[in-house]
N, C-alpha and C. Protein backbone atom coordinates (compact mmCIF):
# COMPACT_ATOMS: atom_id res chain seq x y z
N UNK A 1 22.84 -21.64 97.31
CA UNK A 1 24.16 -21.08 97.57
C UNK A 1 23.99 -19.75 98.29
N UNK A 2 23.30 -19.64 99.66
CA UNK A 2 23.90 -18.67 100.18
C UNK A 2 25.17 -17.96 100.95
N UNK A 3 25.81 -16.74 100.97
CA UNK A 3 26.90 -16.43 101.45
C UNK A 3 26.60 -16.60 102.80
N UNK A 4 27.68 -16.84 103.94
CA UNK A 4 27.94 -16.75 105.03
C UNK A 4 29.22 -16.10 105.31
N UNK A 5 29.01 -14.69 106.27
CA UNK A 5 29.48 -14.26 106.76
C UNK A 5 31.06 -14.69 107.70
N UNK A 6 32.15 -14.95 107.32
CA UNK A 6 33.08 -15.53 108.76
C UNK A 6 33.94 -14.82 108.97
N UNK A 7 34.05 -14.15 110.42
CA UNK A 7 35.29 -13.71 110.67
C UNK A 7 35.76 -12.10 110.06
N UNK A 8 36.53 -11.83 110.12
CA UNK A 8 36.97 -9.96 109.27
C UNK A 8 36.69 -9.91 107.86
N UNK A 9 35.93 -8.90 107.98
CA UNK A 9 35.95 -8.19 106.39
C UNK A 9 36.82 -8.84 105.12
N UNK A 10 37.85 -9.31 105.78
CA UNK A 10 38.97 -9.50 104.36
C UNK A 10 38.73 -11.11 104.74
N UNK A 11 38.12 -11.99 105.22
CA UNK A 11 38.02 -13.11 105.02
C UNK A 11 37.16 -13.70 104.09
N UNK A 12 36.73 -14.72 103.60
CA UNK A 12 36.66 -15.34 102.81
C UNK A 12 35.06 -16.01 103.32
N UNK A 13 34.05 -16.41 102.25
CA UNK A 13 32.61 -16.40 102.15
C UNK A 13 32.42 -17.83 102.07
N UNK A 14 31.95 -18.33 102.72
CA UNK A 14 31.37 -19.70 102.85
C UNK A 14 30.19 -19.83 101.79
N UNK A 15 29.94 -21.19 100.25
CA UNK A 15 28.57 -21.22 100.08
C UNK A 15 29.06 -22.65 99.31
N UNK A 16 27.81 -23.24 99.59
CA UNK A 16 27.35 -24.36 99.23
C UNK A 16 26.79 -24.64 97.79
N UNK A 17 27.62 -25.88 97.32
CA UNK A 17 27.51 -26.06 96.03
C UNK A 17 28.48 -27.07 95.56
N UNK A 18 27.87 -28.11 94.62
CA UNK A 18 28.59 -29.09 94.23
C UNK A 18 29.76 -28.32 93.47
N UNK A 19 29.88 -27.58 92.69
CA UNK A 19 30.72 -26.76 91.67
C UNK A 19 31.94 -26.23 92.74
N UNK A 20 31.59 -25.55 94.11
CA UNK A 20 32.77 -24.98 95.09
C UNK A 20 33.03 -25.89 95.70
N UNK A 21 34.24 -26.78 95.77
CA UNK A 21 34.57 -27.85 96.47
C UNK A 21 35.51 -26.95 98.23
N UNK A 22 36.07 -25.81 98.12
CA UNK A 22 36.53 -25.08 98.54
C UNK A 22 36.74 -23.66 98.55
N UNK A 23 36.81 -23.04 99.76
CA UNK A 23 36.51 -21.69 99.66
C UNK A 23 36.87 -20.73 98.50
N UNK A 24 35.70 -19.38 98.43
CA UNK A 24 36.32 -18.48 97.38
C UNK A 24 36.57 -17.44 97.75
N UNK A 25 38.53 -16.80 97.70
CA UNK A 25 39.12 -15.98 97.87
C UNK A 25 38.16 -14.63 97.75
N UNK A 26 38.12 -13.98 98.60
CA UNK A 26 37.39 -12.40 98.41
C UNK A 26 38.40 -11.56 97.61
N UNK A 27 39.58 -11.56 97.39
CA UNK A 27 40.14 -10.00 96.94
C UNK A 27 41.20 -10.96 95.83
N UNK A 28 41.10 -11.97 95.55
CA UNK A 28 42.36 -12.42 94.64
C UNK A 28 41.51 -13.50 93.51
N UNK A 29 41.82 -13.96 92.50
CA UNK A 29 40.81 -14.80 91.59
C UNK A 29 41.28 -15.98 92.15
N UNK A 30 40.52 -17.23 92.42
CA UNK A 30 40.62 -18.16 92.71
C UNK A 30 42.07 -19.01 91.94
N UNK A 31 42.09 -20.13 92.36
CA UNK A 31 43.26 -20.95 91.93
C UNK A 31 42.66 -21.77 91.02
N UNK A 32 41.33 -22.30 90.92
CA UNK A 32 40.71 -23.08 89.91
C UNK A 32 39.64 -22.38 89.09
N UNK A 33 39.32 -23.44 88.32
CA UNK A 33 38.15 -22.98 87.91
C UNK A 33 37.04 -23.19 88.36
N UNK A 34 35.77 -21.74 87.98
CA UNK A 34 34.50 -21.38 88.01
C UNK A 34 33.69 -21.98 87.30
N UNK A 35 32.53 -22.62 87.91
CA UNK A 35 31.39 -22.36 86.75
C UNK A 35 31.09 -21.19 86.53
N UNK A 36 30.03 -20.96 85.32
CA UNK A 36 29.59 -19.53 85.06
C UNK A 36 28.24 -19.36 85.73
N UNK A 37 27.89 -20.23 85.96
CA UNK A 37 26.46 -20.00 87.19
C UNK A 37 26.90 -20.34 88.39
N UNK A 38 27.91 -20.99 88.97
CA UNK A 38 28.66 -20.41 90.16
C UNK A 38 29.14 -18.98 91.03
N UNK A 39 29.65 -18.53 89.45
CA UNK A 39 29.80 -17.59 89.70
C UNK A 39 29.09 -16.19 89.62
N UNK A 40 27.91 -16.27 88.87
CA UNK A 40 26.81 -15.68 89.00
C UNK A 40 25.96 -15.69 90.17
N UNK A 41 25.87 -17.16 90.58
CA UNK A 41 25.35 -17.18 92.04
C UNK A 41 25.61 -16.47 92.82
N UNK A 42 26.92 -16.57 93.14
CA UNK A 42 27.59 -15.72 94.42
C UNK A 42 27.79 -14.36 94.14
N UNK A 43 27.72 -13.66 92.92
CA UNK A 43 27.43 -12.13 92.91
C UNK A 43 26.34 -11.94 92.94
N UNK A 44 25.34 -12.92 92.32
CA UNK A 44 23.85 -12.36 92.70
C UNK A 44 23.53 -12.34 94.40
N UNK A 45 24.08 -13.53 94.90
CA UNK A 45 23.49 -13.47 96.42
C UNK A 45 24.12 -12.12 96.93
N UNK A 46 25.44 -11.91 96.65
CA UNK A 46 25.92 -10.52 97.41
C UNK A 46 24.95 -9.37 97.02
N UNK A 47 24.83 -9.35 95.93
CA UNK A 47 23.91 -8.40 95.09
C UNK A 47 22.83 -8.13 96.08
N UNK A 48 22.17 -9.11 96.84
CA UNK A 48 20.86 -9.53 96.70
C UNK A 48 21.02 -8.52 98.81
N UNK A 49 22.13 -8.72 98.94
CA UNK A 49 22.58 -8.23 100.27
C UNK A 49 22.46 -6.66 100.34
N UNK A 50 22.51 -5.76 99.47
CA UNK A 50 22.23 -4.29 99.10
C UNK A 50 20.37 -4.26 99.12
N UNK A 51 19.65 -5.01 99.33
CA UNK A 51 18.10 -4.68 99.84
C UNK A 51 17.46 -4.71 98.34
N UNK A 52 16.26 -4.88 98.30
CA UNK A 52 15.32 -4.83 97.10
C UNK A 52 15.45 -3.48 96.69
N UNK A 53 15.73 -2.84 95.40
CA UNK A 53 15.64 -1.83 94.38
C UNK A 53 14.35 -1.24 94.90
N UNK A 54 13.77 -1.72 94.04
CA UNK A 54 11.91 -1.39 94.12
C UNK A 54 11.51 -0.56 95.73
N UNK A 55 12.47 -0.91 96.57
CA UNK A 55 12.07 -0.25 97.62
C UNK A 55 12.99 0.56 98.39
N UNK A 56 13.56 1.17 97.15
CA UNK A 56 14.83 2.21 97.82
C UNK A 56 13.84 3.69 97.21
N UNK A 57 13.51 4.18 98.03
CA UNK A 57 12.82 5.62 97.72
C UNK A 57 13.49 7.11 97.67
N UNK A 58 14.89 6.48 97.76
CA UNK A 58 15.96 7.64 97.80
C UNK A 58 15.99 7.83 96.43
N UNK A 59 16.45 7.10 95.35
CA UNK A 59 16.65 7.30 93.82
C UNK A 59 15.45 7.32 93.12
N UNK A 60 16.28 6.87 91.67
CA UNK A 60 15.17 6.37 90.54
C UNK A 60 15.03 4.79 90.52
N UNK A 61 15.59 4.26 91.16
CA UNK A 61 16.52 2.89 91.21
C UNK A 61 14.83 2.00 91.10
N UNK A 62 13.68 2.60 91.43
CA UNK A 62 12.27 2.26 91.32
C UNK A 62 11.60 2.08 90.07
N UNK A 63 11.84 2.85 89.54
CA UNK A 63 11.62 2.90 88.47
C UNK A 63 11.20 1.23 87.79
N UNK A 64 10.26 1.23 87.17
CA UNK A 64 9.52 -0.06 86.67
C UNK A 64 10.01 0.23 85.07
N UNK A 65 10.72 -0.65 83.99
CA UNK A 65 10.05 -0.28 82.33
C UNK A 65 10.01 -2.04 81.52
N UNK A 66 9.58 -2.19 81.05
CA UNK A 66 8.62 -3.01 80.49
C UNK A 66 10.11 -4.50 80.06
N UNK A 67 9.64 -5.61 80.32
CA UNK A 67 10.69 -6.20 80.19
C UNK A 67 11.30 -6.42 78.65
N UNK A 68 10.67 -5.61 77.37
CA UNK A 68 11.86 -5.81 76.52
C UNK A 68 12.47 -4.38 76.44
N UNK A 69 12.61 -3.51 77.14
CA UNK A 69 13.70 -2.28 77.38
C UNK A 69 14.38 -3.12 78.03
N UNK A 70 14.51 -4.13 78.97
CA UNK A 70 15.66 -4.74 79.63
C UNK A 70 16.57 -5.73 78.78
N UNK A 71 15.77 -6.58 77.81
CA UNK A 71 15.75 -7.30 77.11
C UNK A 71 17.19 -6.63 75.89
N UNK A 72 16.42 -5.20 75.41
CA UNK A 72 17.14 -4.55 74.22
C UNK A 72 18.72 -4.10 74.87
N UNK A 73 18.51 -3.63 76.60
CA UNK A 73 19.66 -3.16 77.02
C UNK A 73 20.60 -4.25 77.01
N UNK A 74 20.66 -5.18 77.59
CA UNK A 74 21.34 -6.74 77.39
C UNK A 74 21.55 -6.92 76.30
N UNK A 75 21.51 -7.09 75.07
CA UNK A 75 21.63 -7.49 74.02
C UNK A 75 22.42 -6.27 73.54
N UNK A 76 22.56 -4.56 73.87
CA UNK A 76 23.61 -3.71 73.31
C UNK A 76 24.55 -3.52 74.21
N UNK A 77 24.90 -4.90 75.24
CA UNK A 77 26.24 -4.34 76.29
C UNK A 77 27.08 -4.37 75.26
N UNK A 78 27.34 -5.21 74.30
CA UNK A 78 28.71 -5.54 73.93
C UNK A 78 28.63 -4.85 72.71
N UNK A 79 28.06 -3.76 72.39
CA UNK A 79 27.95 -3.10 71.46
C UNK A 79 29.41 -1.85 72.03
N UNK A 80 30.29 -1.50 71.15
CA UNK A 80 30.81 0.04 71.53
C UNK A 80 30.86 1.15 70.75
N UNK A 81 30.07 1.76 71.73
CA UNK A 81 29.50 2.98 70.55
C UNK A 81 30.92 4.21 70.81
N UNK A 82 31.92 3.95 71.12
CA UNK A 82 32.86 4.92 71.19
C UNK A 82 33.65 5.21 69.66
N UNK A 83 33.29 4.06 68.43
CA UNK A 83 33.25 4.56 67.52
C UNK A 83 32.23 4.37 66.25
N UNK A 84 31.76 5.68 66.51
CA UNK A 84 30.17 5.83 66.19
C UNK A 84 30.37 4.99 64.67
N UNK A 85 30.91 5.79 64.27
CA UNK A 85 31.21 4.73 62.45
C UNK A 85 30.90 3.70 62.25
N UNK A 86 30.94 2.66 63.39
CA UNK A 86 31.77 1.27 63.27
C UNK A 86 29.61 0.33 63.65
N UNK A 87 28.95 1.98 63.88
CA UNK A 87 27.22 1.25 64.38
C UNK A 87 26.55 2.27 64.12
N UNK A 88 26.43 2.31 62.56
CA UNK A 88 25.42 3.28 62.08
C UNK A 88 23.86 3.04 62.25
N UNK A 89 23.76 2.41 62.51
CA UNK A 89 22.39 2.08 62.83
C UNK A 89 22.24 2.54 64.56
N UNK A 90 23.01 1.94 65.42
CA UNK A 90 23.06 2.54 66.57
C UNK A 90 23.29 3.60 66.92
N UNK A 91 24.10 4.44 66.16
CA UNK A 91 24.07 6.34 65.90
C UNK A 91 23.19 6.55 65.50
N UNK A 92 22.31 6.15 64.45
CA UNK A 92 20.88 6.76 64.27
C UNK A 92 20.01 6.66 65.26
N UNK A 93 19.74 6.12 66.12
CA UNK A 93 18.83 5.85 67.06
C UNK A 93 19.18 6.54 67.72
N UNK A 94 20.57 6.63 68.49
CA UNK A 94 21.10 7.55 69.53
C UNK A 94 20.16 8.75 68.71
N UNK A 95 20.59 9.25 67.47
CA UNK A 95 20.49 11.12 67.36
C UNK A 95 18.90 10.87 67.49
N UNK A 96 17.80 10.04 66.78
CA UNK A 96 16.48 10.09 67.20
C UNK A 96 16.40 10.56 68.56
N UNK A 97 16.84 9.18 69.58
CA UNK A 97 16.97 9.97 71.05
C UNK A 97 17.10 11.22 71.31
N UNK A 98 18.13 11.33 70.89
CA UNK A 98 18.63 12.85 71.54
C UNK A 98 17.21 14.19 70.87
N UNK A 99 17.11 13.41 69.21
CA UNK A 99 16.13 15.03 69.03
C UNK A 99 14.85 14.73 69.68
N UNK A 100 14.29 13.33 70.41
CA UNK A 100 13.09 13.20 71.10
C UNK A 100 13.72 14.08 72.19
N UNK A 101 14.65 14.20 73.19
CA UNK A 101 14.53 14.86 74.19
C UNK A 101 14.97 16.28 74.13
N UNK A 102 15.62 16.87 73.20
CA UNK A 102 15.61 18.32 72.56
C UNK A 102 14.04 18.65 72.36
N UNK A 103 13.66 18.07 71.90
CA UNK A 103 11.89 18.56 71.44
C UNK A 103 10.94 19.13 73.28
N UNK A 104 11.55 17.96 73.83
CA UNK A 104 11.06 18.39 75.60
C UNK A 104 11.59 19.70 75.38
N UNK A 105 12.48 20.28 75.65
CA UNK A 105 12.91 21.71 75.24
C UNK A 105 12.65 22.64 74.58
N UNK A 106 12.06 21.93 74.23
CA UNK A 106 11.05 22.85 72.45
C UNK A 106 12.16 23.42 71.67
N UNK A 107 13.48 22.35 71.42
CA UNK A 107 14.25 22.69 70.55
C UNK A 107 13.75 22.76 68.52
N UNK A 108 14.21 23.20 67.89
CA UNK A 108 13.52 22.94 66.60
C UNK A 108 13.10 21.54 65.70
N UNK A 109 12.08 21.77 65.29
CA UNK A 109 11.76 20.09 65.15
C UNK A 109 11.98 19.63 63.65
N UNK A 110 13.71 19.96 63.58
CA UNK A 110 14.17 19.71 62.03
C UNK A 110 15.09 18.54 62.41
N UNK A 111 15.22 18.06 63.32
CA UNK A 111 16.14 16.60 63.11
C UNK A 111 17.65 16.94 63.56
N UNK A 112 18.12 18.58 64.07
CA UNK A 112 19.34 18.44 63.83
C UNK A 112 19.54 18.82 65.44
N UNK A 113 18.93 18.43 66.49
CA UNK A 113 19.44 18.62 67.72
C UNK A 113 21.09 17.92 68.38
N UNK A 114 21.90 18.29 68.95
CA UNK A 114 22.97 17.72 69.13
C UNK A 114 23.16 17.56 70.31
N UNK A 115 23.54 16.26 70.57
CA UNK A 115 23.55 15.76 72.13
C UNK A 115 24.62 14.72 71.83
N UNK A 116 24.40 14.09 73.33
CA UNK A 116 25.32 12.56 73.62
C UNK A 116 24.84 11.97 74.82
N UNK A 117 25.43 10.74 74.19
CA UNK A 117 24.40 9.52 75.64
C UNK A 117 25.50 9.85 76.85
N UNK A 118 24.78 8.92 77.87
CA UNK A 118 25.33 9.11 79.10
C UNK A 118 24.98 7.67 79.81
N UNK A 119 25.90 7.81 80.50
CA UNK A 119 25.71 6.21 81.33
C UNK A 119 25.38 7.00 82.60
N UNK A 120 24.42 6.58 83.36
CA UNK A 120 23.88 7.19 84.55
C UNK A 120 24.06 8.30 84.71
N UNK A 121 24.49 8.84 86.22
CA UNK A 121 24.15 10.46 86.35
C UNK A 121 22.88 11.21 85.85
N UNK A 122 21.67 11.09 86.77
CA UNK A 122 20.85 11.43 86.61
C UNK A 122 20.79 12.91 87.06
N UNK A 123 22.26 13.33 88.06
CA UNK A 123 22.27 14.67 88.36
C UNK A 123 22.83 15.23 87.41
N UNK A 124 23.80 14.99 86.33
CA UNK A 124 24.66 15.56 85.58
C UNK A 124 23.09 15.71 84.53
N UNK A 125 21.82 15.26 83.84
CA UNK A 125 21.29 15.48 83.35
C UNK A 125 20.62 16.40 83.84
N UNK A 126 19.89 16.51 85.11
CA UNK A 126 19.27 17.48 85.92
C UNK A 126 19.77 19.01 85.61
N UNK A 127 21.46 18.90 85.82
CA UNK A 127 21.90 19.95 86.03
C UNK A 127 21.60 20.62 84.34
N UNK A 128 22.28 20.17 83.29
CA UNK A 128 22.20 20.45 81.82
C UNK A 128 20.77 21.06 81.52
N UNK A 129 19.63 20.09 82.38
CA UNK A 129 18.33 20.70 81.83
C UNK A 129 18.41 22.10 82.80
N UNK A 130 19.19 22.57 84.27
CA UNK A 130 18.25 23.40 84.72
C UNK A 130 19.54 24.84 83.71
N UNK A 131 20.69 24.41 83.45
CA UNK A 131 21.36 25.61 82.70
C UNK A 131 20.77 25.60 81.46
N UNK A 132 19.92 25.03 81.05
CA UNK A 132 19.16 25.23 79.93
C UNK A 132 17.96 26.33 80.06
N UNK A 133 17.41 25.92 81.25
CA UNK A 133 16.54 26.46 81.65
C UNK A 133 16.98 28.00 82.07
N UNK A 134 17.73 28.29 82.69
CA UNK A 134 18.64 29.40 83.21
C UNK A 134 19.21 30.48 81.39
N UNK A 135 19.43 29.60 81.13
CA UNK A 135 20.26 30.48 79.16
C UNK A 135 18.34 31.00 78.93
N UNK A 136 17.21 30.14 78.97
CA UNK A 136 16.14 30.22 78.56
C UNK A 136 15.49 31.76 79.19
N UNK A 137 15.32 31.69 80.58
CA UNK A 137 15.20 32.80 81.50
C UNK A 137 15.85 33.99 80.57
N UNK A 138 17.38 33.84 80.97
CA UNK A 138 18.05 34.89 80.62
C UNK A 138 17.61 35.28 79.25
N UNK A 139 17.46 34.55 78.12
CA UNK A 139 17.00 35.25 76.90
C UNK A 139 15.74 35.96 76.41
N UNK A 140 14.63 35.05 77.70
CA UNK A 140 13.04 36.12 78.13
C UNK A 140 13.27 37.61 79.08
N UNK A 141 14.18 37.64 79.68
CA UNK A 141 14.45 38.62 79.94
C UNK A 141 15.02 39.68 78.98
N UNK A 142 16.17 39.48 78.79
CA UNK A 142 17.13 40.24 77.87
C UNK A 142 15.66 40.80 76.03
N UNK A 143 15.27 40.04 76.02
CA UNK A 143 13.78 40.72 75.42
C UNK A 143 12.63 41.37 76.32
N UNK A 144 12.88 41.55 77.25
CA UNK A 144 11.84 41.98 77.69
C UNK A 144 10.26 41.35 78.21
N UNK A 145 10.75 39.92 78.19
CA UNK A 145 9.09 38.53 78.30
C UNK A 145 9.69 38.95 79.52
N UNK A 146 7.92 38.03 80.12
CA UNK A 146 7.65 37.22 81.01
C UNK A 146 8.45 36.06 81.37
C-alpha cells in the first residue's frame, strides 16, 4: 500500500489494497469502514514520507534506547497520570525519576526532590537546567566562591 501523489494538496491519495475498494478522503473521515491495519498502513506510509529518524542530525530524534523502553512506553499510553491518585504506583516511579534527575544537580539525596514530567520539549528542559544553573552561579557568588 503505497501513497500516490494526485493532483492539489487537498486531493485525495491513491493506495492499493483489498480492504480500500475506493479512495480515502484527505481532510474528512471516510463514508465506510476501515480496517485497523488499513489504516495504520496509510499513516505509516505517510509517516514513512518525513525521511528516516536515525538520520535527522538536527534533533535528538537519533537517539537509539533499548527495545523494552519502547515496549514499557506503549503499554503506559493509556495510562492518565493527570490524576496522580487514581496510579500510585505510577506516581512513585515518576517522583524516583524526578529525584534520579535532581541528584544530576546535586540536589539532596533524601527522596524529597520536586518536579513533573513533561511530554517533549527538550528546550523547555534545557532552559530549567541552565536557570538552575544561573540561581547556582548567583549563590557562589553572593558567598564569595569560585
Amino acid at each position: 500500500m503505497t501513497p500516490m501523489k494526485t493532483g492539489t494538496p487537498r486531493s485525495r491519495r491513491c493506495y492499493s489494497c483489498r480492504q480500500l475498494r475506493e479512495s480515502v478522503p484527505r481532510y474528512e473521515l471516510p463514508a465506510g469502514q476501515m480496517s485497523p491495519r488499513a489504516a495504520y498502513q496509510i499513516i505509516h506510509d505517510e509517516l514513512n514520507l518525513d525521511g528516516n529518524p536515525a538520520l535527522n542530525l538536527a534533533s535528538f530524534v537519533t537517539t537509539w534506547m533499548e527495545p523494552e523502553a519502547d515496549k514499557l512506553m506503549a503499554e503506559s499510553l493509556s495510562r492518565n497520570f493527570v490524576d496522580a491518585g487514581r496510579v500510585p504506583q505510577t506516581t512513585e516511579i515518576h517522583n524516583r525519576c524526578v529525584n534520579m534527575l535532581a541528584r544530576l544537580f546535586n540536589a539532596p539525596d533524601d527522596g524529597a526532590a520536586v518536579g513533573c514530567a513533561t511530554v517533549g520539549s527538550s528546550e523547555a528542559i534545557h532552559l530549567a537546567g541552565l536557570a538552575l544553573k544561573w540561581r547556582w552561579r548567583a549563590r557562589r557568588q553572593a558567598a564569595g566562591l569560585p
